[in-house]
Protein backbone atom coordinates (compact mmCIF):
# COMPACT_ATOMS: atom_id res chain seq x y z
CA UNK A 1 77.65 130.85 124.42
CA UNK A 2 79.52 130.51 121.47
CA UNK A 3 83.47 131.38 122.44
CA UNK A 4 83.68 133.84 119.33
CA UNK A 5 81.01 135.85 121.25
CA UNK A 6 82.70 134.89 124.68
CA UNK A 7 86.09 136.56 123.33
CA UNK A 8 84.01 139.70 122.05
CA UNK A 9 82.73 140.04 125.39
CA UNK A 10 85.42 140.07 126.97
CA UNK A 11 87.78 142.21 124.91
CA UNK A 12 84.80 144.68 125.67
CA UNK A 13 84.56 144.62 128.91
CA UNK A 14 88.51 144.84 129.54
CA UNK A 15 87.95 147.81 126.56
CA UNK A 16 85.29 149.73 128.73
CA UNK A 17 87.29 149.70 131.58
CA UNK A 18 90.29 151.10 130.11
CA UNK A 19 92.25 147.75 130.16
CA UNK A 20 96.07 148.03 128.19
CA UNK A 21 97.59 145.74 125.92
CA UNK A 22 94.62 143.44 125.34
CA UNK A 23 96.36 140.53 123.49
CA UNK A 24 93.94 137.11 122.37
CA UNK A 25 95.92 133.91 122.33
CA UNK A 26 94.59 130.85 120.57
CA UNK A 27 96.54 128.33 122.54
CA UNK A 28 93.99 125.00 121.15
CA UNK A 29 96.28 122.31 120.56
CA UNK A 30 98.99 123.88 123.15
CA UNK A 31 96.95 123.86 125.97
CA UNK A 32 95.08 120.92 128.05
CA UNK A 33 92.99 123.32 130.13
CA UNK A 34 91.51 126.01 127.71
CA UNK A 35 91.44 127.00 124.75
CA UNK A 36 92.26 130.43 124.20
CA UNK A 37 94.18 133.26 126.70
CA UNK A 38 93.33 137.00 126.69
CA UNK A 39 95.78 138.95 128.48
CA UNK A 40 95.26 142.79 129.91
CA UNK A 41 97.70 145.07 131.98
CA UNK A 42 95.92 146.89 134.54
CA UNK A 43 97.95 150.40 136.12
CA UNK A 44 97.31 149.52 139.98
CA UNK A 45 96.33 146.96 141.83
CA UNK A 46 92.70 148.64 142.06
CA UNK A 47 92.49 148.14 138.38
CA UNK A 48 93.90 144.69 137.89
CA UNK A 49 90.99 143.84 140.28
CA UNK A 50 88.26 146.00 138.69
CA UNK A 51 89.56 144.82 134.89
CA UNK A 52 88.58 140.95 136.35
CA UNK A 53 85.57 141.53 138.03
CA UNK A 54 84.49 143.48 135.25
CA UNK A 55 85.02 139.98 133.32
CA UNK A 56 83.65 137.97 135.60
CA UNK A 57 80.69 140.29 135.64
CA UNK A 58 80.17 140.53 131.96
CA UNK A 59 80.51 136.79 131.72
CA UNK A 60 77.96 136.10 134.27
CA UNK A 61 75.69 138.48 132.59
CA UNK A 62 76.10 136.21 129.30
CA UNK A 63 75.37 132.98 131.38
CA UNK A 64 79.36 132.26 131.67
CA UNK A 65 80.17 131.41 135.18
CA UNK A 66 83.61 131.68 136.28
CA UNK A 67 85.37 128.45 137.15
CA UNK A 68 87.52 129.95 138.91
CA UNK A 69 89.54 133.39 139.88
CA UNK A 70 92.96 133.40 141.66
CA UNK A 71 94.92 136.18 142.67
CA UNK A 72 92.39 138.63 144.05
CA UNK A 73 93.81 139.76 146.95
CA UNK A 74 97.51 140.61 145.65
CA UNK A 75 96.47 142.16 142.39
CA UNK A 76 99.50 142.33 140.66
CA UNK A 77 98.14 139.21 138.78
CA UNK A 78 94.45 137.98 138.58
CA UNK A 79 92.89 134.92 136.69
CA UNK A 80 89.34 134.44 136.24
CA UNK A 81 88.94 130.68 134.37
CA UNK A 82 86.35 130.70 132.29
CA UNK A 83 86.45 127.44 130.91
CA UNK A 84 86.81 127.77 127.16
CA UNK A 85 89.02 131.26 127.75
CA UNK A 86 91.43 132.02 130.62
CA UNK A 87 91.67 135.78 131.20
CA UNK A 88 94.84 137.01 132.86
CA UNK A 89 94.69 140.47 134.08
CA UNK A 90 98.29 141.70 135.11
CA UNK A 91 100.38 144.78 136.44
CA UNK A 92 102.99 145.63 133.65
CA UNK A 93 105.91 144.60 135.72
CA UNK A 94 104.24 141.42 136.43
CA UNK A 95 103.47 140.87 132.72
CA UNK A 96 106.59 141.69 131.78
CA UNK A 97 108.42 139.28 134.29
CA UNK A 98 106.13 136.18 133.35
CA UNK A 99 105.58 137.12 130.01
CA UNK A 100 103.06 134.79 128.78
CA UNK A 101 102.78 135.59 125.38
CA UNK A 102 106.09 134.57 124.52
CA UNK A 103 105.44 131.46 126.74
CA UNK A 104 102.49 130.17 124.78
CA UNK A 105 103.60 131.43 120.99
CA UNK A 106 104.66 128.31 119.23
CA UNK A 107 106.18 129.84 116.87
CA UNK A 108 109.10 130.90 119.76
CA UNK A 109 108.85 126.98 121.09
CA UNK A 110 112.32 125.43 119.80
CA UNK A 111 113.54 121.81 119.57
CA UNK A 112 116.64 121.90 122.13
CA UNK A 113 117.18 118.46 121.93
CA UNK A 114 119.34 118.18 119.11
CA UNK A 115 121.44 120.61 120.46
CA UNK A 116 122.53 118.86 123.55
CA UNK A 117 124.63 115.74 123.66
CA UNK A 118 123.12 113.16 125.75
CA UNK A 119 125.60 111.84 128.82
CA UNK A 120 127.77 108.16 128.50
C-alpha cells in the first residue's frame, strides 16, 4: 500500500474514533526506523487502547500488518509499528511529558556544540 494511502487511513480511523490532536510527522531523513509518526491523544486509558486497535484494525484490513504494538496494557501510551508509519496513541499528560513533536521537529534541533568549551 502506498504510505500516502497508509497515512489517510490512518488519520481516519483515529478520526472515526474521536481521536484528539492528530498531528503527521515526516521524520524521513531523521529517523532510522520509519518514516513518518502520527500522533493522537486518547481521554482514558479505554480510548488510548481502542484509538490503536482501531489502527491496527484498519491497517490489517488494507493488508498492513502491524510489526509491532507496545504499551497495551498501561494505556497511557500505545505504539502500533507499522513499518513505513509509527502511530503513537497517548493520554494528554503523557503527550505532554514526552512531547514528541518537539523531539522530532528539526527545525527545534540546535547545534550545542559551539556553545560549550571543550575541557584541557
Amino acid at each position: 500500500m502506498p504510505i500516502e494511502d497508509l497515512l489517510t487511513v490512518i488519520s481516519s480511523a483515529l478520526t472515526d474514533m474521536k481521536g484528539k490532536d492528530i498531528v503527521q510527522l515526516d521524520v524521513r531523513g531523521l529517523s532510522n526506523v520509519t518514516d513518518y509518526m502520527v500522533i493522537a491523544t486518547g481521554t482514558s486509558n479505554r480510548h488510548v487502547k481502542s484509538l490503536a486497535d482501531e489502527v491496527s484494525f484498519k491497517a490489517k484490513q488494507n493488508g498492513v500488518l502491524p510489526l509491532g504494538i507496545e504499551g497495551e496494557m498501561s494505556g497511557d501510551w500505545v505504539l502500533s509499528d507499522l513499518g513505513d508509519v509509527v502511530v503513537h496513541v497517548m493520554q494528554a499528560e503523557a503527550r505532554e511529558f514526552y512531547d514528541l513533536e518537539r523531539l522530532w521537529n528539526p527545525a527545534l534541533k540546535q547545534d550545542l556544540s559551539s556553545a560549550v568549551e571543550p575541557r584541557e
